[in-house]
N, C-alpha and C. Protein backbone atom coordinates (compact mmCIF):
# COMPACT_ATOMS: atom_id res chain seq x y z
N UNK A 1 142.55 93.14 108.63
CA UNK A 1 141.58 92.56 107.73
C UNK A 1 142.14 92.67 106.30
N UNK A 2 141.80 91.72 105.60
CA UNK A 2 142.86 91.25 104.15
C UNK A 2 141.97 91.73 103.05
N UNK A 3 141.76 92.51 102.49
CA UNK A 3 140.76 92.64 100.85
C UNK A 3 141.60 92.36 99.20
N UNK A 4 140.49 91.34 99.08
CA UNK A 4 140.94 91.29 97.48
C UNK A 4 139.57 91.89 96.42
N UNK A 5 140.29 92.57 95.87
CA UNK A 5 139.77 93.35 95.07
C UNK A 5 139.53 93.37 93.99
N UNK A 6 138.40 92.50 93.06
CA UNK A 6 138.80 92.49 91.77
C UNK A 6 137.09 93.75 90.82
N UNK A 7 137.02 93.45 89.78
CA UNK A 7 136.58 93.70 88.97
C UNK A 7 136.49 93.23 87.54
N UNK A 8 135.11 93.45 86.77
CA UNK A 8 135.23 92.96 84.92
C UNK A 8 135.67 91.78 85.18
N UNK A 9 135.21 91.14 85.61
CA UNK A 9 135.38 89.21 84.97
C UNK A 9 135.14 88.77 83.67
N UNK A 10 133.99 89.54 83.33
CA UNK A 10 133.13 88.98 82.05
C UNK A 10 133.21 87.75 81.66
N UNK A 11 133.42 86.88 82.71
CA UNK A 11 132.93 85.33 82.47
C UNK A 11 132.11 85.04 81.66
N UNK A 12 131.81 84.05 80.71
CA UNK A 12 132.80 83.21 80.39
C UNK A 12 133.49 84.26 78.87
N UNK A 13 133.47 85.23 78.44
CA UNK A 13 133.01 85.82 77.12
C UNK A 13 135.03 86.29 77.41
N UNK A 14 135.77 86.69 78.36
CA UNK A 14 137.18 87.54 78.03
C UNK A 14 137.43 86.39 78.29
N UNK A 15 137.47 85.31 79.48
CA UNK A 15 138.13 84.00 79.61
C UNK A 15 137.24 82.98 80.17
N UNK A 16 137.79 82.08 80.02
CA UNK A 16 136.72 80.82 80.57
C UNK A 16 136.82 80.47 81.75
N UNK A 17 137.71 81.03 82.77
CA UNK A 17 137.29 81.01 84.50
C UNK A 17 139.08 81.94 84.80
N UNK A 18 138.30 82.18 86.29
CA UNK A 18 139.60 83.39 86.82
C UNK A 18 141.07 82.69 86.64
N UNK A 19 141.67 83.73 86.56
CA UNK A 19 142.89 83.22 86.94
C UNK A 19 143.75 82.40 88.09
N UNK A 20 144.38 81.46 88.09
CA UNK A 20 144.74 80.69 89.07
C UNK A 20 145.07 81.25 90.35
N UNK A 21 146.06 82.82 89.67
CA UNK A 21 146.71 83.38 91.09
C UNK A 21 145.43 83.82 91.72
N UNK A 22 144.50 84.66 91.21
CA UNK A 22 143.62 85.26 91.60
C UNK A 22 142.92 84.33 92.27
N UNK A 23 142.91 83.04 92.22
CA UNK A 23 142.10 82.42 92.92
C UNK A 23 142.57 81.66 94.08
N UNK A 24 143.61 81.57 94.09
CA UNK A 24 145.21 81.17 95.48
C UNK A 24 144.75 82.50 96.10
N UNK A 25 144.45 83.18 95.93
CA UNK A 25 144.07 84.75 96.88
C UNK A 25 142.95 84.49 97.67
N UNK A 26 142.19 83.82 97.22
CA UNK A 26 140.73 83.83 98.26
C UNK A 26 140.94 83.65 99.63
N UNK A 27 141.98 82.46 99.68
CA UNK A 27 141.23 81.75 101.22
C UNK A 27 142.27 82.63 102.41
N UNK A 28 143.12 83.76 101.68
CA UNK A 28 143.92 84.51 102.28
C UNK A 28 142.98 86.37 102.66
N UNK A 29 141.65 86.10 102.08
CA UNK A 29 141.04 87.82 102.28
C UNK A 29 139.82 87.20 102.94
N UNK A 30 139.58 88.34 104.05
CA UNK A 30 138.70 88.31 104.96
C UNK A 30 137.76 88.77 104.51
N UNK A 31 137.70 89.54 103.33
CA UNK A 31 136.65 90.34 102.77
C UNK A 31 137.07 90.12 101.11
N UNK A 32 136.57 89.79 100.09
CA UNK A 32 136.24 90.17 98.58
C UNK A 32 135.30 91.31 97.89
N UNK A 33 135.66 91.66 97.74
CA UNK A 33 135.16 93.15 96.74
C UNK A 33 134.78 92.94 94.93
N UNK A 34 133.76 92.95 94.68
CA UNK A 34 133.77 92.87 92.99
C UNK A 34 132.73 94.32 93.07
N UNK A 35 133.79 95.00 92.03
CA UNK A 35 132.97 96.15 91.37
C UNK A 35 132.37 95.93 89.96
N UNK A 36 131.65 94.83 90.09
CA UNK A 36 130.39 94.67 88.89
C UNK A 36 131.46 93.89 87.35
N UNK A 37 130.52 93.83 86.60
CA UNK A 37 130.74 92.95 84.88
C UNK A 37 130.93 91.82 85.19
N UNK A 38 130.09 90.69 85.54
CA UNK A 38 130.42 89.56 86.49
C UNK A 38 130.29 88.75 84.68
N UNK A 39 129.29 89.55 84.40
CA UNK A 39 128.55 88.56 82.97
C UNK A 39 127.96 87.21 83.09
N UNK A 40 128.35 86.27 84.31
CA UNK A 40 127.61 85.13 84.83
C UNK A 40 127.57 84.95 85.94
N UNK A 41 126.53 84.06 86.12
CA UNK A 41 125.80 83.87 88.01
C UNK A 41 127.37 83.02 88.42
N UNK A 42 127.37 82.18 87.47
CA UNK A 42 128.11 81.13 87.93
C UNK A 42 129.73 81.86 88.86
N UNK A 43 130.26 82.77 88.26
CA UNK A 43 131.40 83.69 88.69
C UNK A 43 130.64 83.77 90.23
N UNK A 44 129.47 84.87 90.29
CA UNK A 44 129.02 85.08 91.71
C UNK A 44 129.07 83.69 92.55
N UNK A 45 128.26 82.56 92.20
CA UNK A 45 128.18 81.81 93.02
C UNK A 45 129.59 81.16 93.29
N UNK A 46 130.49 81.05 92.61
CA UNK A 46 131.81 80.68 93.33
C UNK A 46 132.39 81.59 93.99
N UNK A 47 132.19 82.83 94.03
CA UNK A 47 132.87 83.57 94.83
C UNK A 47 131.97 83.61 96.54
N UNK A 48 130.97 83.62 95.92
CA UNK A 48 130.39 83.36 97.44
C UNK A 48 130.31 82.35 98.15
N UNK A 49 130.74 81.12 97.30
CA UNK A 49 131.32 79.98 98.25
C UNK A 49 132.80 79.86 98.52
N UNK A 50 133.56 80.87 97.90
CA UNK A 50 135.22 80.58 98.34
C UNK A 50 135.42 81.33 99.04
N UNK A 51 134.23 82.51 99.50
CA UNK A 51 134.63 84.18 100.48
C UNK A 51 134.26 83.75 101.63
N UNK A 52 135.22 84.32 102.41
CA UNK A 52 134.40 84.19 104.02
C UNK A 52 133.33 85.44 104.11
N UNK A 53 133.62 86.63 102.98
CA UNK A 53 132.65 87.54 102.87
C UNK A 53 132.75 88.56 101.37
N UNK A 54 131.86 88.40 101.02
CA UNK A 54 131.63 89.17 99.37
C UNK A 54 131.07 90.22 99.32
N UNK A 55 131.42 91.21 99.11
CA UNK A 55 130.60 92.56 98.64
C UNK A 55 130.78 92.97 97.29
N UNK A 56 129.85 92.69 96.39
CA UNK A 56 129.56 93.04 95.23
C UNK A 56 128.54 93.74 94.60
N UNK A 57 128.56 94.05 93.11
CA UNK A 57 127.71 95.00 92.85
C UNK A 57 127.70 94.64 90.94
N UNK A 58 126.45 95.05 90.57
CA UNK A 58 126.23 94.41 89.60
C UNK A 58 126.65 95.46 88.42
N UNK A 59 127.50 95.25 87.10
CA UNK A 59 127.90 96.30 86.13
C UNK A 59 126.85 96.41 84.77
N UNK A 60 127.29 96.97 84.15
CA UNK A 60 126.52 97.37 83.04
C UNK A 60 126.35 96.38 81.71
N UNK A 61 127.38 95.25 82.04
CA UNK A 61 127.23 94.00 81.18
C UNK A 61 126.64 92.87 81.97
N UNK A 62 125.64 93.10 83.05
CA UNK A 62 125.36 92.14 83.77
C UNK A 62 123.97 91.99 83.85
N UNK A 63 122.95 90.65 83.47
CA UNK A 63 121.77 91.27 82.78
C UNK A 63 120.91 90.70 84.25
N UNK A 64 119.82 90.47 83.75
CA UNK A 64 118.33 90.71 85.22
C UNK A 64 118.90 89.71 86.17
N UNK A 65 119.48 88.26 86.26
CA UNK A 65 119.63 87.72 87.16
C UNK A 65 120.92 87.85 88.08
N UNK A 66 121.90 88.65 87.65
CA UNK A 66 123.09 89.26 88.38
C UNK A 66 122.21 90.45 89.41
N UNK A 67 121.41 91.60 88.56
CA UNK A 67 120.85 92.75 89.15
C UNK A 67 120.02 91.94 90.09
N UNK A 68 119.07 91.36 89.92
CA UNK A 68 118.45 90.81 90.86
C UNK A 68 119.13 90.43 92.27
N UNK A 69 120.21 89.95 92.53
CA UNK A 69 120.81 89.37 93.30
C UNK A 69 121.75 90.24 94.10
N UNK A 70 122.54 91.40 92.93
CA UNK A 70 123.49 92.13 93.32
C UNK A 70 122.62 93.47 93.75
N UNK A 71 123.28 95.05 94.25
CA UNK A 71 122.88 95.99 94.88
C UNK A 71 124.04 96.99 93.29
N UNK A 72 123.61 97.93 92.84
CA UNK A 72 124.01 98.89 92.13
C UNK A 72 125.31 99.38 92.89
N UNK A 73 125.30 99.81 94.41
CA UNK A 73 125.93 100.35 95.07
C UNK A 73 125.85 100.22 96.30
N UNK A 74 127.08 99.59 96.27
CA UNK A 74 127.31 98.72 97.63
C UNK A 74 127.84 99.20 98.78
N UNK A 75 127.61 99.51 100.41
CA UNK A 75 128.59 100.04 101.31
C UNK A 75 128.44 98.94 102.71
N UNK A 76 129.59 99.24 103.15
CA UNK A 76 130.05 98.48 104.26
C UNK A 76 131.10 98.91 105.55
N UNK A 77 131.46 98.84 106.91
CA UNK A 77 131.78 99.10 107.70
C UNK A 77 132.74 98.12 108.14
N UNK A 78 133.92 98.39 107.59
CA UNK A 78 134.95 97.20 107.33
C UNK A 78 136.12 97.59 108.85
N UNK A 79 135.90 97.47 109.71
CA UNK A 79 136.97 97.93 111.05
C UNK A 79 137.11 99.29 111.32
N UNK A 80 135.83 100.16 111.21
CA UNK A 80 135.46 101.60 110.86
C UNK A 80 135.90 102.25 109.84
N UNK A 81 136.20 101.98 108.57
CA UNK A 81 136.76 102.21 107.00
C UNK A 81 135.27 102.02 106.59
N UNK A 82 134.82 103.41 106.41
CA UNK A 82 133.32 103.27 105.13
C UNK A 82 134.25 102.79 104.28
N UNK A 83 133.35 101.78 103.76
CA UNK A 83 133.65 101.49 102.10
C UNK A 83 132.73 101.71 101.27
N UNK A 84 132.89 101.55 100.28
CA UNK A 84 131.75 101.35 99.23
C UNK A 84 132.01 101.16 97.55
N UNK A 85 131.20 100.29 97.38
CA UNK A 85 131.72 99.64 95.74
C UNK A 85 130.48 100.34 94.59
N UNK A 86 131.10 100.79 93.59
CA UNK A 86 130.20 100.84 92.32
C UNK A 86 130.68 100.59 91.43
N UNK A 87 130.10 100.39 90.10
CA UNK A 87 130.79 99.64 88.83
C UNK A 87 131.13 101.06 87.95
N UNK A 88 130.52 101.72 87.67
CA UNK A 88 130.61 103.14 86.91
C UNK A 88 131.22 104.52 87.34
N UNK A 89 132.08 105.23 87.59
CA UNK A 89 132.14 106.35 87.90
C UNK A 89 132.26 107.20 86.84
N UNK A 90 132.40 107.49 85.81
CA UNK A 90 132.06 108.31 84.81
C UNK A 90 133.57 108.47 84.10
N UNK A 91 134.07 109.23 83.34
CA UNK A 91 135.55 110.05 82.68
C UNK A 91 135.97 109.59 84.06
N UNK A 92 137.66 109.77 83.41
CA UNK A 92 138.88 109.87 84.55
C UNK A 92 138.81 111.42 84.84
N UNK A 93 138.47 112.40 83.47
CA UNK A 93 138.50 113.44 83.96
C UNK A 93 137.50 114.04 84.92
N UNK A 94 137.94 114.38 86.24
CA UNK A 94 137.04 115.25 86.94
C UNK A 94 136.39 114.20 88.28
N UNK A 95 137.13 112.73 87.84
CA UNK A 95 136.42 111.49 88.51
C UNK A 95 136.42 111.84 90.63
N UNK A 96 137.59 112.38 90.95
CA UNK A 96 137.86 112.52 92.09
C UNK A 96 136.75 113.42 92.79
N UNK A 97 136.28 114.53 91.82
CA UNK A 97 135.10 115.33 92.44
C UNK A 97 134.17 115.07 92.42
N UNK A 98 133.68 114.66 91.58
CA UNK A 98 132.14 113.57 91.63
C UNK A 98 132.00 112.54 92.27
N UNK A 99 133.23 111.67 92.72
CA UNK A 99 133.08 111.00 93.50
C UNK A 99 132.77 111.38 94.72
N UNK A 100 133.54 112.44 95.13
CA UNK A 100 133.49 112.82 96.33
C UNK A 100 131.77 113.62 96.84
N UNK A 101 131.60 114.29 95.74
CA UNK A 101 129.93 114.93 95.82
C UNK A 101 129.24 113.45 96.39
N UNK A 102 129.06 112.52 95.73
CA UNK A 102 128.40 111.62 95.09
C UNK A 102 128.27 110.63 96.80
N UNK A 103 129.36 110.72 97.20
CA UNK A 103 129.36 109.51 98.32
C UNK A 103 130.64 110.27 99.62
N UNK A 104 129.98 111.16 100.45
CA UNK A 104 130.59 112.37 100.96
C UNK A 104 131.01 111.58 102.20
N UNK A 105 130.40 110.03 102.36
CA UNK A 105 130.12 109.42 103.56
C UNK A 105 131.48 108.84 103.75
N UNK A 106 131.97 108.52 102.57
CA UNK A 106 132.83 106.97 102.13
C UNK A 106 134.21 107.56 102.86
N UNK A 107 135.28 106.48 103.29
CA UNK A 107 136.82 106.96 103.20
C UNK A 107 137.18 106.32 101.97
N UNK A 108 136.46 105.14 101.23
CA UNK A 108 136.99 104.35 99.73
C UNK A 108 135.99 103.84 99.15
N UNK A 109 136.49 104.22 97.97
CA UNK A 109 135.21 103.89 96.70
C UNK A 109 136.20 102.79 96.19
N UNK A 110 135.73 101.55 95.91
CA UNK A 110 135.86 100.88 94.67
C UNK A 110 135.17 100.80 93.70
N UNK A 111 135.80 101.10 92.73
CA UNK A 111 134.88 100.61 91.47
C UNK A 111 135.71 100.04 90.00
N UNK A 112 134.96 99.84 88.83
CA UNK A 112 135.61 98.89 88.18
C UNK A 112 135.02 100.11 86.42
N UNK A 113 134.77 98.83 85.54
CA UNK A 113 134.09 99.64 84.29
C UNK A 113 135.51 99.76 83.25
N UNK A 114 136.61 100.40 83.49
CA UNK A 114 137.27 100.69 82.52
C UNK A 114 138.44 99.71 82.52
N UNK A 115 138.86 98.76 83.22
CA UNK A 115 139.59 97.56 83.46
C UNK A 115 140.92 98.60 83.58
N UNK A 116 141.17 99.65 83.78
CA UNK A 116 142.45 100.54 83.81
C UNK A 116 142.28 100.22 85.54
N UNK A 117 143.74 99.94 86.08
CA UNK A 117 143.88 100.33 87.60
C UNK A 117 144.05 101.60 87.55
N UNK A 118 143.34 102.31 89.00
CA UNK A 118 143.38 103.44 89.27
C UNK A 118 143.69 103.33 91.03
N UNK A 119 144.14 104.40 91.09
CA UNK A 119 144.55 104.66 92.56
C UNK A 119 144.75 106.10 92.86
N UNK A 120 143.88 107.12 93.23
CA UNK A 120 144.16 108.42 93.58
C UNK A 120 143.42 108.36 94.90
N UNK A 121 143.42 110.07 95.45
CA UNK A 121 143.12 110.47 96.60
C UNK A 121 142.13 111.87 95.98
N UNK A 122 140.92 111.74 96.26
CA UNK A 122 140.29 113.01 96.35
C UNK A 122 140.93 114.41 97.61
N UNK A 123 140.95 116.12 97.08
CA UNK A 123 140.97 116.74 97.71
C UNK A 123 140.26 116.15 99.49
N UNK A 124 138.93 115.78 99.25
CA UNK A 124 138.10 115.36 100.59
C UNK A 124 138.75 114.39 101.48
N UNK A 125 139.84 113.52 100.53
CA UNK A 125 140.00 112.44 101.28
C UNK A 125 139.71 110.93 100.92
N UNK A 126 138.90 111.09 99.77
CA UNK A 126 138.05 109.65 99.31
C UNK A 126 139.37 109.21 98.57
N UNK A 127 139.31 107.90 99.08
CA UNK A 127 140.38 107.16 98.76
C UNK A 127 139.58 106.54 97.31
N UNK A 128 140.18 106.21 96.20
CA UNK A 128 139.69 105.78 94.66
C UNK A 128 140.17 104.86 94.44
N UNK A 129 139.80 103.26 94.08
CA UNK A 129 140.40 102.08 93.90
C UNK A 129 139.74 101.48 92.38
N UNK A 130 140.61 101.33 91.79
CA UNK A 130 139.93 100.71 90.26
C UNK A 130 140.79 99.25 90.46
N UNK A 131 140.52 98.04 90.25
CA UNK A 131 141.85 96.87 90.38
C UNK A 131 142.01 96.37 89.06
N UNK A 132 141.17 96.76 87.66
CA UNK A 132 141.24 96.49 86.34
C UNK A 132 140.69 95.41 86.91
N UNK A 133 141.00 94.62 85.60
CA UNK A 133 140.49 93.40 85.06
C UNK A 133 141.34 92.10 85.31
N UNK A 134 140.91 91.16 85.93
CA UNK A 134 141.94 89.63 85.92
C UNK A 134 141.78 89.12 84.68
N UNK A 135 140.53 89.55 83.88
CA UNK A 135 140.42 88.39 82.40
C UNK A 135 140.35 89.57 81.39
N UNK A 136 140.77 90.66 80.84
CA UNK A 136 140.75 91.65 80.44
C UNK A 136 141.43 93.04 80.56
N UNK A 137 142.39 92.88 79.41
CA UNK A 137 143.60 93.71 79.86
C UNK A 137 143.23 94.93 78.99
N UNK A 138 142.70 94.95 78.37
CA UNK A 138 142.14 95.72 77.25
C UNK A 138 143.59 96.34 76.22
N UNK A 139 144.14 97.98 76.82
CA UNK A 139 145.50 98.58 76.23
C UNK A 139 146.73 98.32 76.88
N UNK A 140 146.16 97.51 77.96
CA UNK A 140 147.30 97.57 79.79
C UNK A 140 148.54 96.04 79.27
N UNK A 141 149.52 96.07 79.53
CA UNK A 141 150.31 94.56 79.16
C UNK A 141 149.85 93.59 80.20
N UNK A 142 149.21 93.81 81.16
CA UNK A 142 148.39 92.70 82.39
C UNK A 142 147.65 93.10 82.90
N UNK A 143 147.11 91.63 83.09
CA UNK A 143 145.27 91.78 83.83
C UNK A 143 145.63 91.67 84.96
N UNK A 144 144.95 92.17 86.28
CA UNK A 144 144.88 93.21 87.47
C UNK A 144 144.47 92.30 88.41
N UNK A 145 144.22 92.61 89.46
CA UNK A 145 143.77 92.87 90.42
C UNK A 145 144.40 93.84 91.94
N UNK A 146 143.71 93.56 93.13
CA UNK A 146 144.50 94.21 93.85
C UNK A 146 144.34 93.51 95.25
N UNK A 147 145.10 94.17 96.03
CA UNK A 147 144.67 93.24 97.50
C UNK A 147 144.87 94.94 98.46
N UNK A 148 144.51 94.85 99.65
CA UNK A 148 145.20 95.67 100.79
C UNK A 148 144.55 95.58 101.67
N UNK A 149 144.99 95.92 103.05
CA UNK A 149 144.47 95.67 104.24
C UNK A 149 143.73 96.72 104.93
N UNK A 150 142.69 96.72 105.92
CA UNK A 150 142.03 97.63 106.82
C UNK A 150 142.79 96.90 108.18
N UNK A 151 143.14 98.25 108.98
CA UNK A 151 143.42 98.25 110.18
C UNK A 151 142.63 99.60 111.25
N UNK A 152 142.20 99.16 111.70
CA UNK A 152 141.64 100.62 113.02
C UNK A 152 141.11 101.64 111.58
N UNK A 153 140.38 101.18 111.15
CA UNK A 153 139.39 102.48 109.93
C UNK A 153 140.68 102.97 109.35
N UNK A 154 141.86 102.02 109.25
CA UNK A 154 142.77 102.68 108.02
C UNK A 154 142.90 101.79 107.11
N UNK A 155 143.19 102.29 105.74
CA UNK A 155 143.59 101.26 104.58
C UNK A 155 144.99 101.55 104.16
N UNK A 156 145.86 100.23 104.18
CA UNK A 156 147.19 100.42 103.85
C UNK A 156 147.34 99.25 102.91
N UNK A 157 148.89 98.82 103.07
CA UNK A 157 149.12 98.39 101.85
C UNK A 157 148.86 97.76 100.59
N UNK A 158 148.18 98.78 99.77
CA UNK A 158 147.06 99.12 98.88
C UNK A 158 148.25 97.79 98.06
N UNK A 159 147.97 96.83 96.85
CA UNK A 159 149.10 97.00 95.65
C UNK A 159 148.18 96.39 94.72
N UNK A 160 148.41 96.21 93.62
CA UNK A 160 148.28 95.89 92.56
C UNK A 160 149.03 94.93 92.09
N UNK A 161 148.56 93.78 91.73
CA UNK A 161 149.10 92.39 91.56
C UNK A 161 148.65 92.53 89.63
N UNK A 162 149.72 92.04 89.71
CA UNK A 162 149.86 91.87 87.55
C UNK A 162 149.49 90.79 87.37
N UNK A 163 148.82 89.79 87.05
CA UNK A 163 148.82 88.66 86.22
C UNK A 163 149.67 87.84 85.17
N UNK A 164 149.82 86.76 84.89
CA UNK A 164 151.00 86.45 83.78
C UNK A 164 149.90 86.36 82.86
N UNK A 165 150.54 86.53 81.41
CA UNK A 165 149.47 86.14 80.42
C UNK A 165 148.96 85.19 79.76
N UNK A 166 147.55 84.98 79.96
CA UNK A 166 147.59 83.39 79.19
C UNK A 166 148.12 83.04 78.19
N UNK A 167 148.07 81.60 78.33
CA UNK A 167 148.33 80.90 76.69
C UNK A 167 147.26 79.86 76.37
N UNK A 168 147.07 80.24 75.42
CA UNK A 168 145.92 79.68 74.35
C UNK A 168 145.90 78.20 74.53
């Protein structure tokens, strides 16, 4: 099973629609993941017509009609791989243990918020996925995303795809 992974769109306000590569990715993931900052419906509703399946979750720049629609915190049973998506996890510092308190259930958290990719392993085991930002690079030289696969309740080849940078 194929996951693309993004996060922080902030449609239309960082760019005026996803990136091309990022969007040559769809019809190749069995599953899509957004960890929240959608900033418009319109982002959701194309992703839920280009996904064969969307799990998303609504961020902290996303106002009543995203929340309405989206779940704070999202989980799913992806080929026996708990997953689960949130937009916020707090500091980098200390992030691996709170996560792990927080969602004791999960083998992987995605989440989004600081457009930094992240990739660690909690002591417990909780696998930690940040994919940054496709329209928002913030300090990073490229905007993000990520892809990797579930097999038999395992997740492997995790990567992180760079973006080229626009031009004006």
């Amino acid at each position: 099973m194929r996951l693309l992974l993004i996060s922080d769109t902030h449609l239309p306000k960082r760019a005026k629609e996803l990136p091309p590569p990022l969007l040559d990715e769809l019809p190749n993931a069995d599953v899509v993941l957004h960890a929240g900052d959608w900033v418009d419906a319109a982002t959701l509703d194309l992703l839920e017509s280009r996904s064969r399946r969307l799990i998303g979750v609504f961020g902290n720049n996303d106002g009543p009609e995203l929340r309405a629609r989206l779940p704070e915190v999202a989980r799913a049973d992806l080929d026996g791989l708990c997953l689960g998506v949130v937009h916020e996890t707090g500091p980098a510092q200390g992030r691996e243990g709170r996560c792990a308190a927080r969602f004791p259930d999960l083998d992987v958290l995605v989440f989004g918020h600081s457009h930094i990719p992240w990739d660690t392993t909690a002591p417990s085991g909780l696998r930690l996925l940040n994919p940054g930002s496709p329209t928002d690079r913030r300090r990073l030289p490229h905007c993000t995303y990520m892809t990797a696969t579930v097999t038999r309740g395992r997740l492997t080849d995790v990567e992180l795809h760079r973006l080229p940078r626009r031009t004006p």
